[in-house]
Protein backbone atom coordinates (compact mmCIF):
# COMPACT_ATOMS: atom_id res chain seq x y z
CA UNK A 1 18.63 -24.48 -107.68
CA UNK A 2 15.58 -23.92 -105.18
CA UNK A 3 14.53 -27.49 -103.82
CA UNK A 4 11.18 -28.12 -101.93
CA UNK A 5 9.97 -31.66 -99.85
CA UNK A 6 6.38 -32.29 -100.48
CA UNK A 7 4.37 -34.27 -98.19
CA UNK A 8 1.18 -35.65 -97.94
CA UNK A 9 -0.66 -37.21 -94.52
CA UNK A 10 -1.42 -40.41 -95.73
CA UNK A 11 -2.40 -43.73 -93.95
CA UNK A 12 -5.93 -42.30 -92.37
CA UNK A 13 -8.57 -44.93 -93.96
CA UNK A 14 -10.24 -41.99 -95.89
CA UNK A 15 -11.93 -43.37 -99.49
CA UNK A 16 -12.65 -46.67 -101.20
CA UNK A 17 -10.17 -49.43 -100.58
CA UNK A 18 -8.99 -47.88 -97.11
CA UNK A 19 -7.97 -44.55 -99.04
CA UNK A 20 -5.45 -46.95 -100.62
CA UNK A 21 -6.21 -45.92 -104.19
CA UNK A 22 -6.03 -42.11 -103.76
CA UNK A 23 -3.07 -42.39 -101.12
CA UNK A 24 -1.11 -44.04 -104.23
CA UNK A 25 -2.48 -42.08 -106.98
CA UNK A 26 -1.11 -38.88 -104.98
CA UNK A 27 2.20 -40.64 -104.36
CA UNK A 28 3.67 -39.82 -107.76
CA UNK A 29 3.66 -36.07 -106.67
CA UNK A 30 5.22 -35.86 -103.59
CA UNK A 31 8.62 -36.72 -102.24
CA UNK A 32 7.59 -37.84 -98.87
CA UNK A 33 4.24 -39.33 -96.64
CA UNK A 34 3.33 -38.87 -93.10
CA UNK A 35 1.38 -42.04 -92.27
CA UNK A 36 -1.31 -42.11 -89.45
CA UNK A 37 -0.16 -45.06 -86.64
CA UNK A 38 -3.72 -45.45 -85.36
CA UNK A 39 -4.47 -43.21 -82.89
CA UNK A 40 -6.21 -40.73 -84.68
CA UNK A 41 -6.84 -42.64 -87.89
CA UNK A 42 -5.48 -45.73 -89.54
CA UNK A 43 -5.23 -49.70 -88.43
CA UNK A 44 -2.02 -52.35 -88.62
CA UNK A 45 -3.33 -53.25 -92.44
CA UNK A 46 -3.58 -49.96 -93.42
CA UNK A 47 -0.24 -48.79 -92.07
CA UNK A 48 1.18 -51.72 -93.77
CA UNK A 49 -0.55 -51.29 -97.11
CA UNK A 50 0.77 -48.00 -96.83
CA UNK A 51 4.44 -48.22 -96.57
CA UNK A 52 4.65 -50.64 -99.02
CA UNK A 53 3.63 -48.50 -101.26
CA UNK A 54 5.24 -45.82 -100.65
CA UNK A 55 8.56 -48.30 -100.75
CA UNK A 56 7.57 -48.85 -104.24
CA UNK A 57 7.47 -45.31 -105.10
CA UNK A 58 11.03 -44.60 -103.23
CA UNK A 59 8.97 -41.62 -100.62
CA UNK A 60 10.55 -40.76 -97.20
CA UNK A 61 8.47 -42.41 -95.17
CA UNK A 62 7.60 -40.50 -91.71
CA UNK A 63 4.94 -41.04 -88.58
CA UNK A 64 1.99 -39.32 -88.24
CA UNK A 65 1.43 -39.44 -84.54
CA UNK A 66 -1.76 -37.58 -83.25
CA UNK A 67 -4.40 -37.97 -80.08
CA UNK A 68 -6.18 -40.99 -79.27
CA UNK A 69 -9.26 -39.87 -80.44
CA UNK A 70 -10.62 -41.58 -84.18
CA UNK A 71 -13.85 -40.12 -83.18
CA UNK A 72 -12.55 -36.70 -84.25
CA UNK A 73 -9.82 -37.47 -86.89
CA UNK A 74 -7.59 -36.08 -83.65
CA UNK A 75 -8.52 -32.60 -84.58
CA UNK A 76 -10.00 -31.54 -80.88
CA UNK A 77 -7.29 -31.07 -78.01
CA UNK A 78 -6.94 -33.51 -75.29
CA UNK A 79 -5.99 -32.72 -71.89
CA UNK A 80 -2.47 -34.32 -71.62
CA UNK A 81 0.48 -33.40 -69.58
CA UNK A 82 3.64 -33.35 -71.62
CA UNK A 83 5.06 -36.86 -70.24
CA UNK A 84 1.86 -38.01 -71.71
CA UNK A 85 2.41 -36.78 -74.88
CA UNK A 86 6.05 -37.84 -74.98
CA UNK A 87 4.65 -41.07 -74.09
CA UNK A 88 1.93 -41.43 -76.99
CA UNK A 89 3.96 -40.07 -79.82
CA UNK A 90 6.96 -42.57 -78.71
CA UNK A 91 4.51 -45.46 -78.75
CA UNK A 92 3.32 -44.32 -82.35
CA UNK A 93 6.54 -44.09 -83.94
CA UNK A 94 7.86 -47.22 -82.59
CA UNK A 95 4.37 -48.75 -84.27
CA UNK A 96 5.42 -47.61 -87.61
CA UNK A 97 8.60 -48.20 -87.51
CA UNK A 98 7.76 -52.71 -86.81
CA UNK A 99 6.38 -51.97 -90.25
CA UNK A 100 9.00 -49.93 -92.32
CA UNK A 101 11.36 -52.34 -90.51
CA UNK A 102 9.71 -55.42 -91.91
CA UNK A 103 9.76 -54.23 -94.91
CA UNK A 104 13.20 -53.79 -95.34
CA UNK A 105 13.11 -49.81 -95.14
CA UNK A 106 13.45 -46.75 -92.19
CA UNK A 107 12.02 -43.85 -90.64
CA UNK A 108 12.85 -40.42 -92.34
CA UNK A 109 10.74 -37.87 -90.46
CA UNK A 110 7.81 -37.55 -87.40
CA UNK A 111 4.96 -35.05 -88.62
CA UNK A 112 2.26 -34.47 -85.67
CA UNK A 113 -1.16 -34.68 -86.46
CA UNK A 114 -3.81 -32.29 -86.25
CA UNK A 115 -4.96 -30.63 -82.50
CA UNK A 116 -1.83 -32.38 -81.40
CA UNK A 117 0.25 -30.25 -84.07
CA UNK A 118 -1.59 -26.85 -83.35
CA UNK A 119 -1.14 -27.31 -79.76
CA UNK A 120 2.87 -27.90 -80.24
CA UNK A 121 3.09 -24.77 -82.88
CA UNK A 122 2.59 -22.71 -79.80
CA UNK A 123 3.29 -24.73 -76.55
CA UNK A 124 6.96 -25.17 -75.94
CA UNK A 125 6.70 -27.93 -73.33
CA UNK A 126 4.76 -29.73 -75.68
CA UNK A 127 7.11 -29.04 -78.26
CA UNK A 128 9.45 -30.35 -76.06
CA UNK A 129 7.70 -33.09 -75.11
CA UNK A 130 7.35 -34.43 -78.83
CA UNK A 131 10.99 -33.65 -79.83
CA UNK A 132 12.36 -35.48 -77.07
CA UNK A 133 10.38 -38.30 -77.95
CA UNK A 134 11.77 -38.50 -81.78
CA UNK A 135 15.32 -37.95 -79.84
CA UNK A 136 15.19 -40.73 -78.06
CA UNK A 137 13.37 -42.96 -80.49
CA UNK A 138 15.87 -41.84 -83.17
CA UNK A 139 18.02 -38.40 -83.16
CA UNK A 140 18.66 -38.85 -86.93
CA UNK A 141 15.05 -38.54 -87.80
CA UNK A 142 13.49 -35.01 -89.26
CA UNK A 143 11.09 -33.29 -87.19
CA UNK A 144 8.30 -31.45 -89.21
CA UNK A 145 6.66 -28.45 -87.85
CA UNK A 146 4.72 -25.22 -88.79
CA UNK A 147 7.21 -22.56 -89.94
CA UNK A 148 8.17 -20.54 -87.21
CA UNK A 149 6.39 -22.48 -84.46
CA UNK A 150 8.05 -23.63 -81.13
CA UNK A 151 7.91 -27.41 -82.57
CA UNK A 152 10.91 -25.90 -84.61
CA UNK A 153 12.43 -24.89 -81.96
CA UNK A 154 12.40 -27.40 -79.64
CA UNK A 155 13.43 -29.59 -82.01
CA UNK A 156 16.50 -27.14 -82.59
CA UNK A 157 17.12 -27.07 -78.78
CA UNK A 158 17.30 -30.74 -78.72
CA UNK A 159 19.66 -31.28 -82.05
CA UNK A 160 16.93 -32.48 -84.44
CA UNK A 161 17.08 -32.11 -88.21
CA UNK A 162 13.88 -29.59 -88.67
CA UNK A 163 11.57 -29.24 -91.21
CA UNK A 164 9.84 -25.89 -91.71
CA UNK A 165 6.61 -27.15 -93.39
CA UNK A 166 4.26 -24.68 -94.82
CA UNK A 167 0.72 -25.48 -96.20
CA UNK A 168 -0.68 -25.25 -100.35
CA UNK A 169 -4.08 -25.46 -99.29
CA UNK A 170 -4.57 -23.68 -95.58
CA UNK A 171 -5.02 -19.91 -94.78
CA UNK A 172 -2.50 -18.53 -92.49
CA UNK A 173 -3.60 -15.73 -89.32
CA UNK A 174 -1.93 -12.52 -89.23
CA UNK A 175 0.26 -14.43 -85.91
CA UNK A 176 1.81 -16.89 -88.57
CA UNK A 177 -0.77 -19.59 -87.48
CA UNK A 178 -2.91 -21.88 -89.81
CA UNK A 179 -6.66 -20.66 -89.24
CA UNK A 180 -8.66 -22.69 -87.75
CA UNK A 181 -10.68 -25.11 -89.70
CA UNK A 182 -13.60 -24.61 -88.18
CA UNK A 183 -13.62 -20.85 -89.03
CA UNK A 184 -14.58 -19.32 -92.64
CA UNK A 185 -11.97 -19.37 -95.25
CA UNK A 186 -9.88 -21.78 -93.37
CA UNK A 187 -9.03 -23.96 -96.43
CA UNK A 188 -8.49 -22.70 -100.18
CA UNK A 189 -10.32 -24.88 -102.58
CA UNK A 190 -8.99 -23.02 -105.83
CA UNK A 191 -6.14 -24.05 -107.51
CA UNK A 192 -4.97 -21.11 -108.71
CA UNK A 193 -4.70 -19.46 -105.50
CA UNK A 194 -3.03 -22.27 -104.69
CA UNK A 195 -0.75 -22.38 -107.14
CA UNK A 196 -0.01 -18.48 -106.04
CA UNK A 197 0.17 -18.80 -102.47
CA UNK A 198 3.42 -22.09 -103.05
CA UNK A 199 5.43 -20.01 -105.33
CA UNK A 200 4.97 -16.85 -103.31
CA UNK A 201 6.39 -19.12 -100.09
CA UNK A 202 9.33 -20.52 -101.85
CA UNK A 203 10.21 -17.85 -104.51
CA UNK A 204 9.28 -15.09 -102.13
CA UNK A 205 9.28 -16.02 -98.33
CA UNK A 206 6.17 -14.38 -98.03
CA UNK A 207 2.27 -15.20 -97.36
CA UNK A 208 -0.63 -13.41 -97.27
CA UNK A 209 -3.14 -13.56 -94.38
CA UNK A 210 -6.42 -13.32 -94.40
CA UNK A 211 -6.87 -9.67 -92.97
CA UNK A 212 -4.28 -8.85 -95.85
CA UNK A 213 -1.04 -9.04 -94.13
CA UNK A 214 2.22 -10.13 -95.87
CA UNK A 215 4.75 -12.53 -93.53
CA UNK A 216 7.78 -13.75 -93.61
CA UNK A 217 7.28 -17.54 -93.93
CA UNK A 218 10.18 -20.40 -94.39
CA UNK A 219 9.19 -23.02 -96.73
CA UNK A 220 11.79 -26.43 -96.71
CA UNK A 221 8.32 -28.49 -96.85
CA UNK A 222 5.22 -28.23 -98.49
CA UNK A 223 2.11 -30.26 -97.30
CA UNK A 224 -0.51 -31.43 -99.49
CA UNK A 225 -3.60 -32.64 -97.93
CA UNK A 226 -4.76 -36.28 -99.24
CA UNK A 227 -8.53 -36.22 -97.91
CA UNK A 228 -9.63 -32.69 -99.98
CA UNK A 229 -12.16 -33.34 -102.88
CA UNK A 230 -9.74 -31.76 -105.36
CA UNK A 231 -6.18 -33.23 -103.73
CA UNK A 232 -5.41 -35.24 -106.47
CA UNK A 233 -6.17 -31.94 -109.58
CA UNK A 234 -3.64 -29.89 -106.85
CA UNK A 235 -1.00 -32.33 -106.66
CA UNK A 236 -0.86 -32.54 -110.26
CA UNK A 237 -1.04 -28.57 -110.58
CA UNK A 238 1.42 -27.81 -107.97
CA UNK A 239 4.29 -30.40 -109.27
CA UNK A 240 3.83 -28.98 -112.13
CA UNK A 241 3.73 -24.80 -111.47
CA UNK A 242 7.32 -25.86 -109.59
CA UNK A 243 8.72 -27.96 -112.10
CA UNK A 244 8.70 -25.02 -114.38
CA UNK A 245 9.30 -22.47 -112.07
CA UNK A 246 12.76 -25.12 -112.11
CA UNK A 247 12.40 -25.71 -108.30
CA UNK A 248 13.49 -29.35 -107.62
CA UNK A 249 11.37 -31.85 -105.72
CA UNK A 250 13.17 -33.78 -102.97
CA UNK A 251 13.03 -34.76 -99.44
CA UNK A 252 14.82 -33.05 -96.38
CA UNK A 253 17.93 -34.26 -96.08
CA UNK A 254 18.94 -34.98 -92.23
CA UNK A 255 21.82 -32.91 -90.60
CA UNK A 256 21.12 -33.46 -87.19
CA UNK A 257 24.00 -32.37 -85.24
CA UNK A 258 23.59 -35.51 -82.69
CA UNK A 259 23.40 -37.93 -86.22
CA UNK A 260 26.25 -40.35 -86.09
């Protein structure tokens, strides 16, 4: 039987109640939550609030690390050298992780966020950078990256767990990359393409661009996005277009070869 993780970046303060309410509506769709550790998004309460209740729903928990910059949801690039970047995405998993470990659970995955994602898609010694922070924080957690991007394999290189994480509700570039959100088209807003685009990822390996072409795309994870106006209508849709295409929801289950 086909299996698929979904995850959703959670944690970011977006909506009434600190984005509480839709964070935990969403959580009965999805098998596992990135949550923001306050750089780009997010506060102490809110990462708290957060994995609690995603303890109560049993979810993978994972970190969200992104940029220091709340200003702009750390979607711009920052000018950091990769011992920087090792340096603030160490700092943000250890933050989440006080919290999981207070409350009696662990770590399952590190998802970048954002500009700081993008950049490591295509920047090996970022990559590097961010995968050698996970390794030393943890080597049995699961590093999440764009399919085919250099996150994956640096990640590889280093003897993570990877997750190959493609998106229901971004366009991909002919190149395999997510198109940038500040160009047209960038985001699909209509469920049923939606609903097309996931199946034709995990049934077929395959996406269409937006100039028409068809690539080869590896799907182990499929992210939802919590902050669209109609995340809550796709979550529902999506669980249920795989459901009865019978492809089982779960999350990635950790082989790292440096896990004890």
């Amino acid at each position: 039987m086909l299996t698929i993780d979904i995850n959703c970046d959670m944690g970011e303060g977006i909506g009434p109640n600190n984005g509480l309410d839709i964070d935990t509506a969403l959580m009965q769709y999805v098998s596992s939550v990135n949550i923001a550790c306050g750089f780009h998004a997010g506060s102490p309460s809110i990462m708290h609030d957060t994995i609690r209740a995603a303890v109560r729903h049993g979810l993978a928990i994972g970190a969200h690390p992104g940029f220091p910059d709340k200003e702009n949801f750390g979607r711009n690039p920052l000018p950091l050298i990769p011992e920087e970047i090792y340096q603030i995405t160490l700092y943000q998993i250890g933050a989440l992780h006080a919290f999981t470990q207070a409350e009696g659970t662990r770590l399952h995955h590190v998802k970048p966020h954002g500009a700081l994602y993008n950049l490591a898609a295509a920047d090996l010694d970022l990559a590097l950078a961010i995968a050698q922070a996970v390794v030393d924080f943890d080597p049995k957690l699961v590093l999440y990256g764009l399919s085919g991007s250099e996150l994956l394999v640096a990640g590889k290189q280093l003897g993570l767990t990877v997750a190959s994480e493609v998106f229901a509700d971004r366009t991909y570039q002919s190149d395999g990359s997510l198109t940038p959100r500040n160009q047209p088209n960038s985001l699909i807003t209509e469920e049923k393409q939606a609903i097309e685009q996931v199946l034709s990822m995990i049934l077929k390996g395959q996406v269409r661009a937006t100039d028409g072409t068809r690539l080869a795309i590896h799907a182990e994870s499929l992210c939802l996005h919590g902050d669209g106006k109609q995340a809550l209508l796709f979550a529902q849709a999506i669980q249920q277009a795989l459901l009865q295409s019978t492809i089982q929801i779960q999350p990635i289950q950790p082989t790292s070869s440096l896990s004890t």
